[in-house]
N, C-alpha and C. Protein backbone atom coordinates (compact mmCIF):
# COMPACT_ATOMS: atom_id res chain seq x y z
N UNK A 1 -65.04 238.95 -117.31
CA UNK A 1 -66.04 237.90 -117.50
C UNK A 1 -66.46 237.80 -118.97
N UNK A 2 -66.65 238.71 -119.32
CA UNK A 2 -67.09 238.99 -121.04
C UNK A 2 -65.55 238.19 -121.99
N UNK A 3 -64.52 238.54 -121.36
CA UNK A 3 -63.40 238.00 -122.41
C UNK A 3 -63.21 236.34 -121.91
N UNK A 4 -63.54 235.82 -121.06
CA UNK A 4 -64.00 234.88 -120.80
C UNK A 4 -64.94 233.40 -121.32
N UNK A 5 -66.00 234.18 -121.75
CA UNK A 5 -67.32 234.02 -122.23
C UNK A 5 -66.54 233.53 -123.80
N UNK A 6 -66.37 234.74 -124.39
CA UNK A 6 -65.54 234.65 -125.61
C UNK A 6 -64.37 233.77 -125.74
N UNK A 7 -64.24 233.51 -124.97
CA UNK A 7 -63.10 231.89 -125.19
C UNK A 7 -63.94 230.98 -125.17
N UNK A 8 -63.87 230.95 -123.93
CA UNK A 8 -64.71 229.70 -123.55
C UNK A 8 -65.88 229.20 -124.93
N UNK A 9 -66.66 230.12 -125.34
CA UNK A 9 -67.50 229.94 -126.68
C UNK A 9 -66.80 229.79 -128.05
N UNK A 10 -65.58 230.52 -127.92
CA UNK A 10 -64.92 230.23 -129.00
C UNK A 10 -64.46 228.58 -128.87
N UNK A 11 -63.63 228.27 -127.75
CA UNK A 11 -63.39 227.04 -127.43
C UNK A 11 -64.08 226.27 -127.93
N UNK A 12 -65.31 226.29 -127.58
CA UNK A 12 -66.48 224.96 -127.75
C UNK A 12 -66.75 224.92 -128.98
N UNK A 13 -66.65 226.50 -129.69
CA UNK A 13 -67.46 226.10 -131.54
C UNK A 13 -66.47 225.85 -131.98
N UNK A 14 -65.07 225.76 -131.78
CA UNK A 14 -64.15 224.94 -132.40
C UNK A 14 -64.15 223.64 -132.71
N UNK A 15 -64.11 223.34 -131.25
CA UNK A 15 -64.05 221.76 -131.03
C UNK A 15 -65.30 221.17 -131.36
N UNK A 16 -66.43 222.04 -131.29
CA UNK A 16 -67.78 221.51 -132.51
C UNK A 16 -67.23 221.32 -133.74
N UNK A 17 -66.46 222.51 -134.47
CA UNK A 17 -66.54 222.27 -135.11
C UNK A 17 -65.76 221.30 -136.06
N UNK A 18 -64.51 220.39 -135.36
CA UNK A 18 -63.33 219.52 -135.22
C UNK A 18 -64.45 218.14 -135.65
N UNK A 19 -65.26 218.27 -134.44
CA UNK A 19 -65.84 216.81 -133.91
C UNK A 19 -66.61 216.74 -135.19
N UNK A 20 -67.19 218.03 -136.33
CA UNK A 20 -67.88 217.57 -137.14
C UNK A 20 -67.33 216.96 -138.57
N UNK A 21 -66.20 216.75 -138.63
CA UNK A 21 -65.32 215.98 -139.30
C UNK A 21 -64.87 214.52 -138.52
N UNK A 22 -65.18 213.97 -137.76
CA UNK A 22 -65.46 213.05 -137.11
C UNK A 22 -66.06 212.01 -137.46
N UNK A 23 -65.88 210.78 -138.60
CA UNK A 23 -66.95 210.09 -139.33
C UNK A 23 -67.59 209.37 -138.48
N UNK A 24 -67.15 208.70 -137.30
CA UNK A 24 -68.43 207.81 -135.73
C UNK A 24 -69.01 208.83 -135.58
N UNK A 25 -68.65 210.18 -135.21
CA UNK A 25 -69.79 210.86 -134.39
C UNK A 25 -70.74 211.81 -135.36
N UNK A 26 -70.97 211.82 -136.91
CA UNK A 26 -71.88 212.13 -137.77
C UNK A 26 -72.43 211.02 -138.07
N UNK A 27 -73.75 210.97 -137.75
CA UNK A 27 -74.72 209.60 -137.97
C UNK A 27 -75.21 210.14 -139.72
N UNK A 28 -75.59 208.91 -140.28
CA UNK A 28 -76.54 209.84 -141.51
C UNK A 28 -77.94 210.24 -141.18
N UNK A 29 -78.73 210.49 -141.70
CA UNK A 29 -79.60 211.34 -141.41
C UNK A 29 -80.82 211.04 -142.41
N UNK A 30 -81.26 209.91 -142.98
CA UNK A 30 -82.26 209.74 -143.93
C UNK A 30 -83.66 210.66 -144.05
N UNK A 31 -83.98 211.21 -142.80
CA UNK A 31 -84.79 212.17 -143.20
C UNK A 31 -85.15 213.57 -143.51
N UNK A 32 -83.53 213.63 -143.20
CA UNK A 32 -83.40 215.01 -143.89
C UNK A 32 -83.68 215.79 -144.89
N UNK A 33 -84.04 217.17 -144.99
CA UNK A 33 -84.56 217.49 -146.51
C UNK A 33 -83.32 217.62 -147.33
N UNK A 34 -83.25 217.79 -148.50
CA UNK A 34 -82.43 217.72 -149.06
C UNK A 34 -81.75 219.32 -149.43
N UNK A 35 -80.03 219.01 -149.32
CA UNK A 35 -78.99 219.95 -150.03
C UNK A 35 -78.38 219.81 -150.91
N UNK A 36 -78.22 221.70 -151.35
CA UNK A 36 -77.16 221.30 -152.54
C UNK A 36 -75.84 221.25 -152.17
N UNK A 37 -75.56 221.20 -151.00
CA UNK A 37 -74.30 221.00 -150.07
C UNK A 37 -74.18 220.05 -149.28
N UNK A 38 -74.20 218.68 -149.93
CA UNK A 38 -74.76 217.54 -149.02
C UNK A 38 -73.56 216.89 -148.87
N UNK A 39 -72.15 217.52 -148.86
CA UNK A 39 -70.81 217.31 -148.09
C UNK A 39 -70.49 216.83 -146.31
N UNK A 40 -70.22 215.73 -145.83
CA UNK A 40 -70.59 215.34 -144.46
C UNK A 40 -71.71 215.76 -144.03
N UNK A 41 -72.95 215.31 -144.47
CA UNK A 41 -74.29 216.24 -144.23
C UNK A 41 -75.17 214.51 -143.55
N UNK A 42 -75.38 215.36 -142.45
CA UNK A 42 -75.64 214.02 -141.23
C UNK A 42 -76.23 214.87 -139.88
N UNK A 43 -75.81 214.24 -138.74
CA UNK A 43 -76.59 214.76 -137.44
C UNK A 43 -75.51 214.05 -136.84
N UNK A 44 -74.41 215.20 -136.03
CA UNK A 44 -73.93 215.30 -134.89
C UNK A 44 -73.80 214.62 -134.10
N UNK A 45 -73.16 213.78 -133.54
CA UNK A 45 -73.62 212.91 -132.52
C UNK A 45 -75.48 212.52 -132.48
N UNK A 46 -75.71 212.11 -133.99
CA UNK A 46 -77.22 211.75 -133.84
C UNK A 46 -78.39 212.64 -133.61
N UNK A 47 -77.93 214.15 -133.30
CA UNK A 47 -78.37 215.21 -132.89
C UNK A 47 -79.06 216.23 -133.67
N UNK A 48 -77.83 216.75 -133.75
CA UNK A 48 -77.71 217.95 -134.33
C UNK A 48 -76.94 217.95 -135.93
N UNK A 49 -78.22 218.53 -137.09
CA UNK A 49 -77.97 218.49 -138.54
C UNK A 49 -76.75 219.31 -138.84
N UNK A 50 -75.62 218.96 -139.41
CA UNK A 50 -74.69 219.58 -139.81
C UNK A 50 -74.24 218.83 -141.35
N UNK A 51 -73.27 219.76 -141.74
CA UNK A 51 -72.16 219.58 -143.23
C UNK A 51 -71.35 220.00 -143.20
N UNK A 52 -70.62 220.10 -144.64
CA UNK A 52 -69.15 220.78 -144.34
C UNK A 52 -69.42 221.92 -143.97
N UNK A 53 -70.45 223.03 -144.95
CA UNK A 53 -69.88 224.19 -144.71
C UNK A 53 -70.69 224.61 -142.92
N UNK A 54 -71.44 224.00 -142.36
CA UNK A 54 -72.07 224.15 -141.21
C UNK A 54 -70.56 223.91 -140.31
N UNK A 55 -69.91 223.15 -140.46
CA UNK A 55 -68.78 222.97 -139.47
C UNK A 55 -67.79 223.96 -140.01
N UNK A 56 -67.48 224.18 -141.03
CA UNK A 56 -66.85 225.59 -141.55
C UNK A 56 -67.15 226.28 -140.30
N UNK A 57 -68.26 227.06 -140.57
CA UNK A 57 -68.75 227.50 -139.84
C UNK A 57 -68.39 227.87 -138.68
N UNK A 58 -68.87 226.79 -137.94
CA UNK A 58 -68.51 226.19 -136.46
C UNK A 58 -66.69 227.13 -136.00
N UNK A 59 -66.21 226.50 -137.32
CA UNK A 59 -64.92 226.78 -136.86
C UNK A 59 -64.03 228.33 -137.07
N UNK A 60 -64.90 229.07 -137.89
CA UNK A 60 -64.41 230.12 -138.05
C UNK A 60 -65.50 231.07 -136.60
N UNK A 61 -66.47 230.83 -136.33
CA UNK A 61 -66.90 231.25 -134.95
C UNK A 61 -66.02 231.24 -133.43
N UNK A 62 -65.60 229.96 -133.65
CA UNK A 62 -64.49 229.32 -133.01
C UNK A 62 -63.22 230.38 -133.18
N UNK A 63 -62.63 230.55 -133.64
CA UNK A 63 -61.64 231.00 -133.98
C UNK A 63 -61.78 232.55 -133.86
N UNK A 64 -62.88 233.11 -134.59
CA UNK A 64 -63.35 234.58 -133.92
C UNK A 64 -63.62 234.41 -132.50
N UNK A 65 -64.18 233.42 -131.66
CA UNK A 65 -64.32 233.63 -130.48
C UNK A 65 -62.80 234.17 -129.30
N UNK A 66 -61.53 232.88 -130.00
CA UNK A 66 -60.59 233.26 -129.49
C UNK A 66 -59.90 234.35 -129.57
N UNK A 67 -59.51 234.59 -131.00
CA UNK A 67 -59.50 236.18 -131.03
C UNK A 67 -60.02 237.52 -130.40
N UNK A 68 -61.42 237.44 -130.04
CA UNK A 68 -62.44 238.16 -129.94
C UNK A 68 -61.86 238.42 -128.51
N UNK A 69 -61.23 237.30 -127.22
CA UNK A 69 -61.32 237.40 -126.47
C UNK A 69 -59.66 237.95 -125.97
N UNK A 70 -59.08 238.48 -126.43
CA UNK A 70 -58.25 239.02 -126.68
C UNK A 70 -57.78 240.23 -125.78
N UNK A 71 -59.35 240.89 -126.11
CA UNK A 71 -59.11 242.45 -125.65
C UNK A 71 -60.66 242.34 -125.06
N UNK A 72 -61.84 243.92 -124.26
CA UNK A 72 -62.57 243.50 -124.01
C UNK A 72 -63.41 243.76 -125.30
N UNK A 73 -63.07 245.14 -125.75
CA UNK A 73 -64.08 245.42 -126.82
C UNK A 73 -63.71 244.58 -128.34
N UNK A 74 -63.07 243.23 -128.21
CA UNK A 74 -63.30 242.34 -128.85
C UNK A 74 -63.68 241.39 -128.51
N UNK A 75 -63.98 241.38 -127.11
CA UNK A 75 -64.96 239.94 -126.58
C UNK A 75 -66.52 240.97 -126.45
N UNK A 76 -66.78 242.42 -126.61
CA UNK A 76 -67.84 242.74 -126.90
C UNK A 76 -68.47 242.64 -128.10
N UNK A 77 -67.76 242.88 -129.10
CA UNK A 77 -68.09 242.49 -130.45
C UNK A 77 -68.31 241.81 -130.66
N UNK A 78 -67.46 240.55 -130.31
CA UNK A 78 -67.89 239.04 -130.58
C UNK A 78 -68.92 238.75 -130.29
N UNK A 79 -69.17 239.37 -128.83
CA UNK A 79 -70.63 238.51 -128.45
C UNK A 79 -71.46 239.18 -129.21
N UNK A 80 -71.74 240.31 -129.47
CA UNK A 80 -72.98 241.32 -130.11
C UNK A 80 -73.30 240.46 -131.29
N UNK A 81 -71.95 240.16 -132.21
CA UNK A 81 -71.79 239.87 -133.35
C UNK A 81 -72.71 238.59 -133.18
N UNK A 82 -71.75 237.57 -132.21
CA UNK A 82 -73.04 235.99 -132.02
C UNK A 82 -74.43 236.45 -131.55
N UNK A 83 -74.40 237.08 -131.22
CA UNK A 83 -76.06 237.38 -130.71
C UNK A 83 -76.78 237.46 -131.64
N UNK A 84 -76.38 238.18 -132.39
CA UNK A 84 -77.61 238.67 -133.54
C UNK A 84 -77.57 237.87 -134.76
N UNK A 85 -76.14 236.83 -135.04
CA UNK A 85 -75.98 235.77 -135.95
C UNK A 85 -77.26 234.92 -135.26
N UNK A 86 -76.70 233.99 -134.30
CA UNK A 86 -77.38 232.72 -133.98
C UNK A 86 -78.91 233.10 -133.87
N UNK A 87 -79.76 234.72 -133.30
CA UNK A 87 -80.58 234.84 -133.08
C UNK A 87 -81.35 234.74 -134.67
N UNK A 88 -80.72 235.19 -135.50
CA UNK A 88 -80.94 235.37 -136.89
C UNK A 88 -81.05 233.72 -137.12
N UNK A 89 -80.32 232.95 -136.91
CA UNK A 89 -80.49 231.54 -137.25
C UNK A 89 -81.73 230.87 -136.91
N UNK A 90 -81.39 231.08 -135.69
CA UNK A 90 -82.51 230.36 -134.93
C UNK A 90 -83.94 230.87 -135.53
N UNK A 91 -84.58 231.87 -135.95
CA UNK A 91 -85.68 232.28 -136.20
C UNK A 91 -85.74 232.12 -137.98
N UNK A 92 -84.16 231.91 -138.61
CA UNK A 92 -84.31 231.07 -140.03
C UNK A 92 -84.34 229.58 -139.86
N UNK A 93 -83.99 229.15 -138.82
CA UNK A 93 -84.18 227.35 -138.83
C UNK A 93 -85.67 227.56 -138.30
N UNK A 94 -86.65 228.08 -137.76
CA UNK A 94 -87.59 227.83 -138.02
C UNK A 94 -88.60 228.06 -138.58
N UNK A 95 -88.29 228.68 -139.83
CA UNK A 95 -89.19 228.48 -141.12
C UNK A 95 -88.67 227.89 -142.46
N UNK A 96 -89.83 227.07 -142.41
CA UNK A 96 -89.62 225.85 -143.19
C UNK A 96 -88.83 226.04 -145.19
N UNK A 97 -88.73 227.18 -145.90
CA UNK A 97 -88.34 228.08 -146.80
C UNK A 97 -87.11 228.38 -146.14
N UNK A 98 -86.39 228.38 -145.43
CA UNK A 98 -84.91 228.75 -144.77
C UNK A 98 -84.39 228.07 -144.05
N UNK A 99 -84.93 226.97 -143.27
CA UNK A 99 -83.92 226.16 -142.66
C UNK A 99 -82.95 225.29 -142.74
N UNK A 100 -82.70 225.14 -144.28
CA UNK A 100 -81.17 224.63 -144.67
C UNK A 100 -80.50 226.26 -145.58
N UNK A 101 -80.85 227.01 -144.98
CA UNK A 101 -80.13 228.47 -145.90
C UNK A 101 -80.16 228.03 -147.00
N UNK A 102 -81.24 227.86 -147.83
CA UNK A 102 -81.54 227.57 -148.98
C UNK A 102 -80.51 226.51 -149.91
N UNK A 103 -80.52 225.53 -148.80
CA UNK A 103 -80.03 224.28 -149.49
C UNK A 103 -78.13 224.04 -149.17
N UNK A 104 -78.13 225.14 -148.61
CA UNK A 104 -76.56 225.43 -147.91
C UNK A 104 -75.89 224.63 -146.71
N UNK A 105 -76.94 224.80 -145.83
CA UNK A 105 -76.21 224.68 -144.39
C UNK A 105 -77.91 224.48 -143.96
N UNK A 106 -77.59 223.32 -143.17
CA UNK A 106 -78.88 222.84 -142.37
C UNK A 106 -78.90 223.15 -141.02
N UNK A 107 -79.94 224.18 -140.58
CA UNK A 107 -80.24 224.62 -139.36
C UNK A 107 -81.55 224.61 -138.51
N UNK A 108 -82.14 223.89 -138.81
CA UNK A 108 -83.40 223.09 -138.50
C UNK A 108 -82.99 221.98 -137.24
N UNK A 109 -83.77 221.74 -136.48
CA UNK A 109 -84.37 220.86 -135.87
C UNK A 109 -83.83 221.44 -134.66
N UNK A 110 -82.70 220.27 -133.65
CA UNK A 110 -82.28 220.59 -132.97
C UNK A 110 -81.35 221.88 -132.47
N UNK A 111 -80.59 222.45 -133.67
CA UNK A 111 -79.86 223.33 -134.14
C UNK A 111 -80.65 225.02 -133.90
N UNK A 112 -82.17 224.47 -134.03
CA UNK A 112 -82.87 225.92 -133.72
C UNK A 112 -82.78 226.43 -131.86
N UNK A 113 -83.04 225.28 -130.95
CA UNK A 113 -82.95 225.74 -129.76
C UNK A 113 -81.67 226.14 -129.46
N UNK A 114 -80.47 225.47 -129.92
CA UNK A 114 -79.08 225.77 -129.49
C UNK A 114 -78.57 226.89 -129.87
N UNK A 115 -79.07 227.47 -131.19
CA UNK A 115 -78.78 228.52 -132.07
C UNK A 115 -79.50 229.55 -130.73
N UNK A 116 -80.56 229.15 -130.43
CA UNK A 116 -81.25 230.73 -129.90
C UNK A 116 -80.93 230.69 -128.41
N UNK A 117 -80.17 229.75 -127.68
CA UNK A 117 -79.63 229.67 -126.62
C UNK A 117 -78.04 230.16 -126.36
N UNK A 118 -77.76 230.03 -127.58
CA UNK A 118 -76.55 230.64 -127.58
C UNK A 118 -76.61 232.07 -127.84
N UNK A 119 -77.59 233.04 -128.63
CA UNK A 119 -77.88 233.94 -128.70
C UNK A 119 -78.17 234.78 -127.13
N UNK A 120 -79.33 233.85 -126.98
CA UNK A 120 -79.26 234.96 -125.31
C UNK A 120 -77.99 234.78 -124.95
N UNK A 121 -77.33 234.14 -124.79
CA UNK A 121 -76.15 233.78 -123.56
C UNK A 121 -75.35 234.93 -124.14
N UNK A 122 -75.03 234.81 -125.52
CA UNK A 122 -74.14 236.16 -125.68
C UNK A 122 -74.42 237.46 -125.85
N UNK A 123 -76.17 237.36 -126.09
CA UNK A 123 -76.47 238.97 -126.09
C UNK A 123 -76.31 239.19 -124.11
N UNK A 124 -76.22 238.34 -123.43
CA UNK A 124 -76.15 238.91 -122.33
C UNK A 124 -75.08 239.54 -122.10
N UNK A 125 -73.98 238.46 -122.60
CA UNK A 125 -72.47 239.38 -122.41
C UNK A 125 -72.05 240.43 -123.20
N UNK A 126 -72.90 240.26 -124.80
CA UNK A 126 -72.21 241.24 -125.75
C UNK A 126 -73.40 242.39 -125.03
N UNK A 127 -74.52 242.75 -124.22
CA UNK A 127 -75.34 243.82 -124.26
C UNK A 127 -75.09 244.25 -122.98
N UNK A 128 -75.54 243.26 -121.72
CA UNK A 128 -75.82 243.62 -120.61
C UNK A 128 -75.01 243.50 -119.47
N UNK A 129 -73.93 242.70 -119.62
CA UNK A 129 -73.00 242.61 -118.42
C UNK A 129 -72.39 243.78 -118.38
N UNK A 130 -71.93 243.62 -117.06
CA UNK A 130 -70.64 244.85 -116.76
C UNK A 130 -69.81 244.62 -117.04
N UNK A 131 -69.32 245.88 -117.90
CA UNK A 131 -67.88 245.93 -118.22
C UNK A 131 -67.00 246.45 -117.59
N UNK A 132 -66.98 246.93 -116.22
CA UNK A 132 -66.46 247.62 -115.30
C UNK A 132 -65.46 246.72 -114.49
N UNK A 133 -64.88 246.88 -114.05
CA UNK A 133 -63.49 245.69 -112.99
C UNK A 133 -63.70 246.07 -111.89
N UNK A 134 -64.36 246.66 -111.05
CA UNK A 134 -64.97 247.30 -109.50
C UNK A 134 -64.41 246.69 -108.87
């Protein structure tokens, strides 16, 4: 279930991070604060604030996810590893001094609930599931 998890999550931050090179589905974003990385720097399907290096991002998560899921104690890592990233995000997108990583990568708004939703989901698998095959 855990090497699972780790695809499947890798899967999705891929193809997040595909879709964020996507010029229809990055809206611009006029009220955004401003970056010094203001490379495809917009909102997601209207959503969610992203740029290049935010979809970077996306895609090297992506790509560790598939890897990760490989073996189990690389779909444990992975998740530990996302857990404590996105949880770390999520609690820097919401203070107002860090939520574009100092002008880097915009992680504010919508990006804070998803960030810390994705955190539980994988501290569950990277901490608390069974790793046992019973």
């Amino acid at each position: 279930m855990i090497r699972q998890f780790a695809l499947i999550f890798g899967i999705i931050y891929l193809i997040v991070g595909v879709l964020g090179f996507v010029p229809g589905l990055v809206l611009p974003a006029p009220d955004a604060p401003p970056l010094a990385a203001d490379v495809i720097h917009g909102r997601l399907l209207g959503l969610f604030p992203i740029n290049l290096l935010h979809n970077i991002v996306h895609l090297l998560i992506g790509g560790l996810g598939i890897l990760g899921s490989r073996s189990l104690s690389g779909a444990i890592l992975f998740s530990r590893g996302v857990a404590i990233f996105y949880g770390l995000l999520a609690i820097l997108g919401l203070i107002p001094a860090t939520n574009t990583l100092f002008g880097l990568v915009p992680i504010y708004d919508h990006d804070v609930w998803l960030h810390a939703v994705s955190a539980l989901i994988a501290a569950y698998f990277g901490f608390f599931a069974r790793t046992a095959v019973a």
